[in-house]
N, C-alpha and C. Protein backbone atom coordinates (compact mmCIF):
# COMPACT_ATOMS: atom_id res chain seq x y z
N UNK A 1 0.83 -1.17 0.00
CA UNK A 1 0.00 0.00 0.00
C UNK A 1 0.89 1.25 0.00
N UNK A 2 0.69 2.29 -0.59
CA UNK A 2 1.31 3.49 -0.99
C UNK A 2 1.02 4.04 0.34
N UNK A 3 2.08 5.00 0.64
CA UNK A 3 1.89 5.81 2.14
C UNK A 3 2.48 7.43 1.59
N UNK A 4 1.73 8.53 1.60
CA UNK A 4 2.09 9.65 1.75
C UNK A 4 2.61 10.22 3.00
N UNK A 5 3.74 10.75 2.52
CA UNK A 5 4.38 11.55 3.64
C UNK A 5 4.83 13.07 3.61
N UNK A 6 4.25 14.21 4.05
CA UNK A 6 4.70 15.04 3.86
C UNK A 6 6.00 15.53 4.28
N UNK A 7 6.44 16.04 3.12
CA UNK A 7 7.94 16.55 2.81
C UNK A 7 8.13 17.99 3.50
N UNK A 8 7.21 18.92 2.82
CA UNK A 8 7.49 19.67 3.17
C UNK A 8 5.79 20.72 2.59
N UNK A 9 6.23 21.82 3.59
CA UNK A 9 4.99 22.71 2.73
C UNK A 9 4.86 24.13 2.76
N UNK A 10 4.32 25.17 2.24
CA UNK A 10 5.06 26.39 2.54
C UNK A 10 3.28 27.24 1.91
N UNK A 11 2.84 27.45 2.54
CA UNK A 11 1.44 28.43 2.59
C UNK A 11 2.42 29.88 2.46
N UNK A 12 1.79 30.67 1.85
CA UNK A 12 2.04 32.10 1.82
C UNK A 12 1.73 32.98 2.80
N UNK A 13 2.46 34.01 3.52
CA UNK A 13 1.87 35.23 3.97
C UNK A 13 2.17 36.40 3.72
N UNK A 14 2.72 36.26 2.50
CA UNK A 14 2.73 37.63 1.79
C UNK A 14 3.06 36.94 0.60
N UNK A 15 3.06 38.29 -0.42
CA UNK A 15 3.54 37.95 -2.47
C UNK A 15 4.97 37.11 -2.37
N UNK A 16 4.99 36.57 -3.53
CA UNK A 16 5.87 35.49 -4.16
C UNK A 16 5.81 34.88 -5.35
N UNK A 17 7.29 35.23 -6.00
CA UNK A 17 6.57 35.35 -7.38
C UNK A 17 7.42 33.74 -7.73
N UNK A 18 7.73 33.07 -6.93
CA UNK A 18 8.12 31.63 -6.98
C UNK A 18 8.29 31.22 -5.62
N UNK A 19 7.97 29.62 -5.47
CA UNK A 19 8.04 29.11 -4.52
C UNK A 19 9.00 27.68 -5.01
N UNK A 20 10.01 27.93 -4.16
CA UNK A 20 10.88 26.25 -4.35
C UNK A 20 10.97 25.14 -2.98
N UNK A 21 11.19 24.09 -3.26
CA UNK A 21 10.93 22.84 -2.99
C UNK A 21 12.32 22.83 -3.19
N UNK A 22 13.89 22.63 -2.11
CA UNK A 22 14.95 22.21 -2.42
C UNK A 22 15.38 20.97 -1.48
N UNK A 23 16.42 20.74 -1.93
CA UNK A 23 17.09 19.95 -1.07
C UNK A 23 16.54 18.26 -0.77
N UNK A 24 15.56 17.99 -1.52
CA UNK A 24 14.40 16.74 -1.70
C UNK A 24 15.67 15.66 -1.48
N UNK A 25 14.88 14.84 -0.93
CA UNK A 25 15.83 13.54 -0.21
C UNK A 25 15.14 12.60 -1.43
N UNK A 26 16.12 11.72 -1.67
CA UNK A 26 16.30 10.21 -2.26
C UNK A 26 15.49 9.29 -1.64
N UNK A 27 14.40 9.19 -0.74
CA UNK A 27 14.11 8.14 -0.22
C UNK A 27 12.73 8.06 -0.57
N UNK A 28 12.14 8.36 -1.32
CA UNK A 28 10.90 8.00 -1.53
C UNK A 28 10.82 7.21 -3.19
N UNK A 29 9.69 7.03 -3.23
CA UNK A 29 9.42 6.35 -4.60
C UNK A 29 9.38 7.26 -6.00
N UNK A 30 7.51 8.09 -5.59
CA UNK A 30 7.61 9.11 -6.36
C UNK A 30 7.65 10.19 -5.38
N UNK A 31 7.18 11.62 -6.04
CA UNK A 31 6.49 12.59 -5.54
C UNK A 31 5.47 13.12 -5.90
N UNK A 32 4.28 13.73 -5.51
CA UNK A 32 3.23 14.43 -5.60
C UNK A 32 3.04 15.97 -4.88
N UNK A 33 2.95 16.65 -5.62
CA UNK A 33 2.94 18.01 -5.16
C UNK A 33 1.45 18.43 -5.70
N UNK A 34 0.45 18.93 -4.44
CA UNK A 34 -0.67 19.75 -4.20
C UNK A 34 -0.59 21.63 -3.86
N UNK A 35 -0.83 22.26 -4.89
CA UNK A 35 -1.19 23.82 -4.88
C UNK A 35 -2.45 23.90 -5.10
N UNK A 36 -2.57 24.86 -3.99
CA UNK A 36 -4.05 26.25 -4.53
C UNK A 36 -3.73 28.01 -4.69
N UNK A 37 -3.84 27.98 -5.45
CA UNK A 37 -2.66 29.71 -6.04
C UNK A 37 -3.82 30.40 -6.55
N UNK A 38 -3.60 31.53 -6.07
CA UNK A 38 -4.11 32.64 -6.61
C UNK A 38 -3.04 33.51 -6.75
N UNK A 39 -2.88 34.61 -8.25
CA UNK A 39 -1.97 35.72 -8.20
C UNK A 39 -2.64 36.90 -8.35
N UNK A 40 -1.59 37.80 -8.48
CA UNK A 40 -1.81 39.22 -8.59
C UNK A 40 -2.15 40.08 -9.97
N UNK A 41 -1.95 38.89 -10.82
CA UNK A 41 -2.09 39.12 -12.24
C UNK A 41 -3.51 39.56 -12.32
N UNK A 42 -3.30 40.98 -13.60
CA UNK A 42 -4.77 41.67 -13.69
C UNK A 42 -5.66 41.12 -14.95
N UNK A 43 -5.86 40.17 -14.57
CA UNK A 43 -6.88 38.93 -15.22
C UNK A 43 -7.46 37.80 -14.41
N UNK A 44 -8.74 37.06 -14.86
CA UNK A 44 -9.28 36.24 -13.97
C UNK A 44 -8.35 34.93 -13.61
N UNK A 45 -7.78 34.80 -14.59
CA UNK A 45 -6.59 33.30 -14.48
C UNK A 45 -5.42 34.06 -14.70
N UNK A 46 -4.20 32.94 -14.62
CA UNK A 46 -2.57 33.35 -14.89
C UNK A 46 -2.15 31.45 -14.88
N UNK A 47 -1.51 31.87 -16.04
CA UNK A 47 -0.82 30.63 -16.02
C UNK A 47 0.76 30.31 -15.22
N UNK A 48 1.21 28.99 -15.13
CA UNK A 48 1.35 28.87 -13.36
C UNK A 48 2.83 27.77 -14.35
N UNK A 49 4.01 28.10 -14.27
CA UNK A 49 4.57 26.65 -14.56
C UNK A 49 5.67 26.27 -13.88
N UNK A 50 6.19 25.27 -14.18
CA UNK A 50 7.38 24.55 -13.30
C UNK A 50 8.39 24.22 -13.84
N UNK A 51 9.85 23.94 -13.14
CA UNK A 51 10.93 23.49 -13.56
C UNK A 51 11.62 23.16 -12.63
N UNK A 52 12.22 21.91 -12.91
CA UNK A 52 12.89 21.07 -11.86
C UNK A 52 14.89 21.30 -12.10
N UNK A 53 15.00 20.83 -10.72
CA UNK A 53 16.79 21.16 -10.61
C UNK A 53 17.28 22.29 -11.34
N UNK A 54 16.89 23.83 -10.77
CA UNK A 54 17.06 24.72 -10.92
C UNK A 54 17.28 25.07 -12.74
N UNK A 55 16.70 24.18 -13.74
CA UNK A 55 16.42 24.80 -15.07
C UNK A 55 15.65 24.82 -15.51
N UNK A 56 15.17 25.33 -16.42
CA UNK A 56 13.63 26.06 -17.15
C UNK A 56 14.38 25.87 -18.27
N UNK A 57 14.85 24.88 -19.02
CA UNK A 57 14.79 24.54 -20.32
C UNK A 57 14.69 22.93 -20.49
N UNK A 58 14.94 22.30 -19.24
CA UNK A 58 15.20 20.35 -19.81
C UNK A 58 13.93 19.87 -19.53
N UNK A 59 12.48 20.53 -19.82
CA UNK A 59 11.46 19.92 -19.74
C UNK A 59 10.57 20.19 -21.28
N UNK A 60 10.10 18.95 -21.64
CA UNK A 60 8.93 19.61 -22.43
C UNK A 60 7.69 18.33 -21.96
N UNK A 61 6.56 19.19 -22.71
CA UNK A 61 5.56 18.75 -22.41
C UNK A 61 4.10 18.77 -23.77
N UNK A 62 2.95 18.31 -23.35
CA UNK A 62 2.03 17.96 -23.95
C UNK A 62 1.10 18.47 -23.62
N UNK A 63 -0.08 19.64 -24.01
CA UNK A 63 -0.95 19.62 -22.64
C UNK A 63 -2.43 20.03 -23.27
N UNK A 64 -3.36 19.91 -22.51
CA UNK A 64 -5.21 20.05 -23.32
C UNK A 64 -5.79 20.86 -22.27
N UNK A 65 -6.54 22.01 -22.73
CA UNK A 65 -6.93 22.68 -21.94
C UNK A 65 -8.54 22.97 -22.16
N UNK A 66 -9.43 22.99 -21.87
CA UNK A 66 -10.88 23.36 -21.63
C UNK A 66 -11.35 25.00 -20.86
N UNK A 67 -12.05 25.40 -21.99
CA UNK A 67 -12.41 26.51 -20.77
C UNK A 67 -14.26 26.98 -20.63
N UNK A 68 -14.49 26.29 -20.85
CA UNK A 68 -15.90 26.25 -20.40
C UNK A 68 -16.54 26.15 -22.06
N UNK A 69 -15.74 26.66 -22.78
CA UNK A 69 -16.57 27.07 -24.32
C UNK A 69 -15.59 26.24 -25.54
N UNK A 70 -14.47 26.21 -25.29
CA UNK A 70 -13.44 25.50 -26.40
C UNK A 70 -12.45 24.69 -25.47
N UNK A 71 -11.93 23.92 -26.55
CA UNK A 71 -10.80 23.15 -25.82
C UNK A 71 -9.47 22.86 -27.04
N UNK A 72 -8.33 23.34 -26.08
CA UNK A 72 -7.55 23.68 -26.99
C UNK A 72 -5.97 22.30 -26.84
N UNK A 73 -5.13 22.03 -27.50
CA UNK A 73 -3.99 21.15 -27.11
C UNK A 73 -2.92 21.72 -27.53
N UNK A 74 -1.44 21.11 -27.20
CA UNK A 74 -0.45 21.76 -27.89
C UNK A 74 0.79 21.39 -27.11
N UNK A 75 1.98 22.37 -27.23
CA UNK A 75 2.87 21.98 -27.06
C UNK A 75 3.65 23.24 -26.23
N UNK A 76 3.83 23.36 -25.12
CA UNK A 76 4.19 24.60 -24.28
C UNK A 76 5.37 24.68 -24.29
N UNK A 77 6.72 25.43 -24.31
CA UNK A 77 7.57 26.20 -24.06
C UNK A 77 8.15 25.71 -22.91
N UNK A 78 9.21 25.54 -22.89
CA UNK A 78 9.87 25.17 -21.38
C UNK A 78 10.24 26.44 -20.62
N UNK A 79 9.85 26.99 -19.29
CA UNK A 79 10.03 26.33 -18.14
C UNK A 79 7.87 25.84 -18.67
N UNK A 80 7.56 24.62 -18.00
CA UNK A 80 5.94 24.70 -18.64
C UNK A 80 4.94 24.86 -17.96
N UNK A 81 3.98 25.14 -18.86
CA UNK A 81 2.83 25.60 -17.82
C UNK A 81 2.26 23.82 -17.54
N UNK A 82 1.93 24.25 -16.28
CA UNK A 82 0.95 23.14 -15.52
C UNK A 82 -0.17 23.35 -15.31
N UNK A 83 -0.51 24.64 -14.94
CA UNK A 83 -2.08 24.59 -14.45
C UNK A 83 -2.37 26.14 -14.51
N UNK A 84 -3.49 26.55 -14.29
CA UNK A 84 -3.67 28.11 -14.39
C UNK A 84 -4.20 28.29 -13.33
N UNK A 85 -3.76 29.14 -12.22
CA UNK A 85 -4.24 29.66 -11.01
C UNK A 85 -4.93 30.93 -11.01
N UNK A 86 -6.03 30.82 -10.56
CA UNK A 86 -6.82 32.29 -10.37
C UNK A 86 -6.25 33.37 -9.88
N UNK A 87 -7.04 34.41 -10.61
CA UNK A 87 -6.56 36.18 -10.23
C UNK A 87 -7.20 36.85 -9.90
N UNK A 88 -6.44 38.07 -9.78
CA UNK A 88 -6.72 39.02 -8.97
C UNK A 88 -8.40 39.46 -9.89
N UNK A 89 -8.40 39.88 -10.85
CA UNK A 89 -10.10 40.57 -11.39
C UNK A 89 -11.24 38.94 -11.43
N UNK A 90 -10.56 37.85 -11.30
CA UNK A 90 -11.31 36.69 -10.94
C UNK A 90 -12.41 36.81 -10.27
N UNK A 91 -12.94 35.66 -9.51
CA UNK A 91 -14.37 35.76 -8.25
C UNK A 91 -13.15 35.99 -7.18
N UNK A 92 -13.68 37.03 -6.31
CA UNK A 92 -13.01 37.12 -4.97
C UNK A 92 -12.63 36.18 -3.97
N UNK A 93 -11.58 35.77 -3.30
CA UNK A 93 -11.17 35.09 -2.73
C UNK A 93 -11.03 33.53 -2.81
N UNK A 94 -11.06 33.66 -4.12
CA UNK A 94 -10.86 31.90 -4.98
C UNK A 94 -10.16 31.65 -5.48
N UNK A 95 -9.33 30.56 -4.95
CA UNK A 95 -8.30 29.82 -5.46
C UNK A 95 -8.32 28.50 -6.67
N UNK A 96 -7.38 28.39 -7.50
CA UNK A 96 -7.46 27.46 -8.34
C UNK A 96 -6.43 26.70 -7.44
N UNK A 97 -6.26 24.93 -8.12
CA UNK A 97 -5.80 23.81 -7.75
C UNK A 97 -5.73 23.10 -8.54
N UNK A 98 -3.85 22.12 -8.17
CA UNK A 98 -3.46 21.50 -9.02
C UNK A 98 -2.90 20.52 -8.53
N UNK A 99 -2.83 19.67 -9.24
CA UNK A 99 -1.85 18.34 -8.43
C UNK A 99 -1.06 18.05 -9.63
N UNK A 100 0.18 17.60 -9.30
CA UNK A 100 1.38 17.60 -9.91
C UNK A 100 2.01 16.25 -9.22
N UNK A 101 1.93 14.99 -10.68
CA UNK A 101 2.63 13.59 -9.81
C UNK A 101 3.54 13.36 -10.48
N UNK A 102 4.87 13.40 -10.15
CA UNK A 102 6.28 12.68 -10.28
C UNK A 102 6.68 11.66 -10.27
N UNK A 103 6.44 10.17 -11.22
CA UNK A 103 6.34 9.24 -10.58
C UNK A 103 8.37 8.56 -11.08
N UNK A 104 8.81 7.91 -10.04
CA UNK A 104 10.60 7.70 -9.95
C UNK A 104 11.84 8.85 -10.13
N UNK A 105 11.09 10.01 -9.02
CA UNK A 105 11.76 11.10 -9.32
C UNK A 105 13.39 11.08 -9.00
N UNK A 106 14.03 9.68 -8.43
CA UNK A 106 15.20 9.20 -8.39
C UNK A 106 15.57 8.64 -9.16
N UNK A 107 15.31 8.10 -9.85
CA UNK A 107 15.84 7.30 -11.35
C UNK A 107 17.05 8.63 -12.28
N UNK A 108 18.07 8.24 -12.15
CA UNK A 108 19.50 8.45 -12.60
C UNK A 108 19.84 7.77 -13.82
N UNK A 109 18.90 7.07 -14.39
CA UNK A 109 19.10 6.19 -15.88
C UNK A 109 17.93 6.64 -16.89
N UNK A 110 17.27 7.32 -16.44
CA UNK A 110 15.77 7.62 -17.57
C UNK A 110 15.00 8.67 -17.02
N UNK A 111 14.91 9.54 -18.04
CA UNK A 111 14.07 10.77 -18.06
C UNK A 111 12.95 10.77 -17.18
N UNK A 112 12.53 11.72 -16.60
CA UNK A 112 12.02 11.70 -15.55
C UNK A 112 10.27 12.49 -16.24
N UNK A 113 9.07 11.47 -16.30
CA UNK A 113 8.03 11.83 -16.89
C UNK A 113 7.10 12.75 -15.53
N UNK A 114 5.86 13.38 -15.83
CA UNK A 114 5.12 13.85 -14.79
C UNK A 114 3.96 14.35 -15.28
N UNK A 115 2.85 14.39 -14.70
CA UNK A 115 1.51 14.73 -14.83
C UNK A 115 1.04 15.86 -14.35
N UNK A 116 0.05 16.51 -14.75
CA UNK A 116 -0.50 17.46 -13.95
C UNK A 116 -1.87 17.48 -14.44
N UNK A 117 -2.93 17.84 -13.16
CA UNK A 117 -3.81 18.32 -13.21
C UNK A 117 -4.69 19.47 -12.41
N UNK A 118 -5.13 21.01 -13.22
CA UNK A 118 -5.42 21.68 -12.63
C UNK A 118 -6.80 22.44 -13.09
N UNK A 119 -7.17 22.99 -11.95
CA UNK A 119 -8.41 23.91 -12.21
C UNK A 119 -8.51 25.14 -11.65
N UNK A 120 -8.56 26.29 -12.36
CA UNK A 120 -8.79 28.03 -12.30
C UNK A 120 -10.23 27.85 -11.63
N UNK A 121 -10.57 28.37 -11.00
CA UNK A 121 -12.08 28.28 -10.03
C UNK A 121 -12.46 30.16 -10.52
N UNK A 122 -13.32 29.97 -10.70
CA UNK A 122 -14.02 31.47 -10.94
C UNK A 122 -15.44 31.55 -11.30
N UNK A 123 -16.44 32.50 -11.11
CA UNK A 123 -17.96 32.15 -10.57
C UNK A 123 -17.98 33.22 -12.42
N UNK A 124 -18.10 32.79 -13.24
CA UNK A 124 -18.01 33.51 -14.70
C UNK A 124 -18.48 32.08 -15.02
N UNK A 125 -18.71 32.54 -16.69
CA UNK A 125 -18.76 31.58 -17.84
C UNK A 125 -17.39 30.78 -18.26
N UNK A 126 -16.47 31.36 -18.08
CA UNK A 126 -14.88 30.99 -18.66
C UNK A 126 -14.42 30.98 -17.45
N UNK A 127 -13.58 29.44 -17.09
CA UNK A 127 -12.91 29.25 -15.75
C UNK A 127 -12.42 27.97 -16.70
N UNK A 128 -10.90 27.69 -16.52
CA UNK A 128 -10.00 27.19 -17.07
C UNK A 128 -9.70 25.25 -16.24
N UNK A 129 -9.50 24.91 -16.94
CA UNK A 129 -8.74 23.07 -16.80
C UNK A 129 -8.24 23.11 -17.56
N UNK A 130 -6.83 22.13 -17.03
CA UNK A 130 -5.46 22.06 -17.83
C UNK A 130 -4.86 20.26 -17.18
N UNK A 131 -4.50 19.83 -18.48
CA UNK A 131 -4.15 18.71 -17.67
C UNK A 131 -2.90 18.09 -18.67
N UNK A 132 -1.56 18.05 -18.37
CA UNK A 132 -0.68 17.81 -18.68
C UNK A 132 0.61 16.93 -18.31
N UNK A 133 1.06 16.16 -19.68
CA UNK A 133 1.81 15.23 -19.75
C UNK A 133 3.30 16.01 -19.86
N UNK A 134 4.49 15.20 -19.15
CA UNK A 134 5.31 16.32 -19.45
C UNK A 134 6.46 14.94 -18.99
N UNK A 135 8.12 16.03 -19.45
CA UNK A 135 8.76 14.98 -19.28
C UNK A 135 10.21 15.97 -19.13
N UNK A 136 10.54 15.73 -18.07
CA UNK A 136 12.10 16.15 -17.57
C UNK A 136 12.96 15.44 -18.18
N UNK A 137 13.39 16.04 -19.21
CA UNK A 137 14.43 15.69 -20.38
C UNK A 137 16.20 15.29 -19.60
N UNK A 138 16.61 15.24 -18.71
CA UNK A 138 17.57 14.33 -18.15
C UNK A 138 17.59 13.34 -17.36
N UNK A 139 18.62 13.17 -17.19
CA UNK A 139 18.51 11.79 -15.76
C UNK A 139 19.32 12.00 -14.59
N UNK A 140 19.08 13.62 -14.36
CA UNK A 140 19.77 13.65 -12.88
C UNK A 140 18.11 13.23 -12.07
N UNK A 141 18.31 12.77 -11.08
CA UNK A 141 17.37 12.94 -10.27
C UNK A 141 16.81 14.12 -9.74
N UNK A 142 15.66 14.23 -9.28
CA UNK A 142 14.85 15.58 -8.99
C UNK A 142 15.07 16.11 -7.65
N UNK A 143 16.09 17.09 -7.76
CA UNK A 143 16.22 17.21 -6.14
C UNK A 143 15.89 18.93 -5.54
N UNK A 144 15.40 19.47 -6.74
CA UNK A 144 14.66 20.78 -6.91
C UNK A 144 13.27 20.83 -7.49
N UNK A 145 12.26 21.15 -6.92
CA UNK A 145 11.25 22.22 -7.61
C UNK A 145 10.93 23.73 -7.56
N UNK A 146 10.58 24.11 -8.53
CA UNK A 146 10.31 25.73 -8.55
C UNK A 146 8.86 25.42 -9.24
N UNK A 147 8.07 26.50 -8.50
CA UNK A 147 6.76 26.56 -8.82
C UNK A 147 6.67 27.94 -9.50
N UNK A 148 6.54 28.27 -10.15
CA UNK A 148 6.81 30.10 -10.96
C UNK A 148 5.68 30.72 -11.42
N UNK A 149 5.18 31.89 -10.99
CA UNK A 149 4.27 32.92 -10.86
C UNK A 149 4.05 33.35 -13.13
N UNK A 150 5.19 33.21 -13.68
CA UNK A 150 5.22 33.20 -14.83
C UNK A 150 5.12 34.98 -15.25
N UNK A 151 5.65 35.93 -14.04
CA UNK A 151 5.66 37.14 -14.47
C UNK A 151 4.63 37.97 -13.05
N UNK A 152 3.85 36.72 -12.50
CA UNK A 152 2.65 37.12 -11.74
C UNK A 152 3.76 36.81 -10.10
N UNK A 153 2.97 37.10 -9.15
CA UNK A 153 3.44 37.21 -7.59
C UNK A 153 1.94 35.79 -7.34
N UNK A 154 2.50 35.17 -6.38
CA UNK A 154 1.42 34.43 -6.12
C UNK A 154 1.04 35.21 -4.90
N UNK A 155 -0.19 35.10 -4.53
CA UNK A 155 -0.64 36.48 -3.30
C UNK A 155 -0.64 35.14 -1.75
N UNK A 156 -0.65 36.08 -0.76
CA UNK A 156 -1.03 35.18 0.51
C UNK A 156 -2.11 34.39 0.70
N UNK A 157 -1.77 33.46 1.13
CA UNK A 157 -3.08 32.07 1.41
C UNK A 157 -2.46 31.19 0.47
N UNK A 158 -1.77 31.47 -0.69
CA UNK A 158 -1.71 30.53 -1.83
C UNK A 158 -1.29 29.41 -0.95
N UNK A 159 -1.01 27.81 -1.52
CA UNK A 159 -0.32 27.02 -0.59
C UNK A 159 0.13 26.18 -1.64
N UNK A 160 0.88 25.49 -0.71
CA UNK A 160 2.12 24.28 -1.48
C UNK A 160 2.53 23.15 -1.01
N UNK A 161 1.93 21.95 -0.76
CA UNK A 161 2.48 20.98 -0.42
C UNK A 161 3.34 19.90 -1.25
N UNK A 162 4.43 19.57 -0.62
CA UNK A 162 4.78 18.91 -1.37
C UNK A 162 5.21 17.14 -0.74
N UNK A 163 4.60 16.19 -1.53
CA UNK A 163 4.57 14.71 -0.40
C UNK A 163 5.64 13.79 -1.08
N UNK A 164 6.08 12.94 -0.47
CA UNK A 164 6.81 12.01 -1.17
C UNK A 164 5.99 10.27 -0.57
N UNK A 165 5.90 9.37 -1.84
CA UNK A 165 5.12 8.67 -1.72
C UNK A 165 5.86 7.39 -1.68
N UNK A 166 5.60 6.53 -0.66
CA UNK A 166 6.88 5.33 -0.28
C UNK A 166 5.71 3.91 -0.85
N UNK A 167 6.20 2.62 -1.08
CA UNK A 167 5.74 1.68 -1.48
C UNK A 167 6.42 0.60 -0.47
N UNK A 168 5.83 0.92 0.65
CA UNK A 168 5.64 0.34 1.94
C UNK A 168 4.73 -0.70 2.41
């Protein structure tokens, strides 16, 4: 049976226009990382992306997005987007959420793949889902995350957990 253990976690109390995850220990299987972000960006959403062991170029990815009226696919730009977190002209005090799974983020012989799935929350017609395939183009192991505002500050309350999952 799989056992979550939290690693680590870091809630906001003030702006931040990235949040990192360092120093990640070798002893787990995979990892799973849970956000709810809201930014400061002057729009209802902001897109939200990630990059592991301090670079924003050795990832690419795959990703399909829905927004209440169209649904779009494609191919994102490295550092990449994962999910779109709600904003500031959004519904008031609503956060979007994402989960982000890492599965053999120690593996030193093969590219390191990962998932995401997220949702922009907003009381409108257009409120965003994003759900993406992605793949850390080396084989160091993952011993950094950066969560990145993408230009935006993530505001206070946002939160960040991050778990490592043992096969215990």
């Amino acid at each position: 049976m799989a056992t979550y253990t939290l690693i680590d976690s870091n809630v906001l109390s003030s702006s931040a226009a990235s949040v990192t995850f360092s120093s990640i220990a070798a002893t787990y299987t995979d990892l799973v990382l849970r956000c709810s972000t809201r930014t400061d960006a002057a729009a209802t959403q902001s897109a939200i992306k990630i990059f592991f062991n301090n670079s924003s170029g050795d990832t690419s990815a795959t990703y399909m997005e829905g927004n209440g009226a169209t649904v779009i696919s494609g191919f994102p730009s490295a550092p990449v987007l994962v999910f779109r977190a709600s904003a500031a002209t959004g519904t008031a005090s609503t956060f979007g959420n994402a989960e982000i799974y890492i599965p053999s983020y120690t593996n030193t012989t093969a590219k390191k793949p990962f998932s995401s799935f997220g949702v922009q929350e907003n009381n409108t017609t257009t409120a965003y889902i994003d759900v993406v395939a992605g793949l850390n183009n080396t084989t160091s192991a993952i011993s950094r995350i950066d969560i990145d505002g993408n230009g935006n500050n993530f505001v206070s309350g946002s939160s960040f957990y991050l778990y490592g999952i043992s096969n215990a």
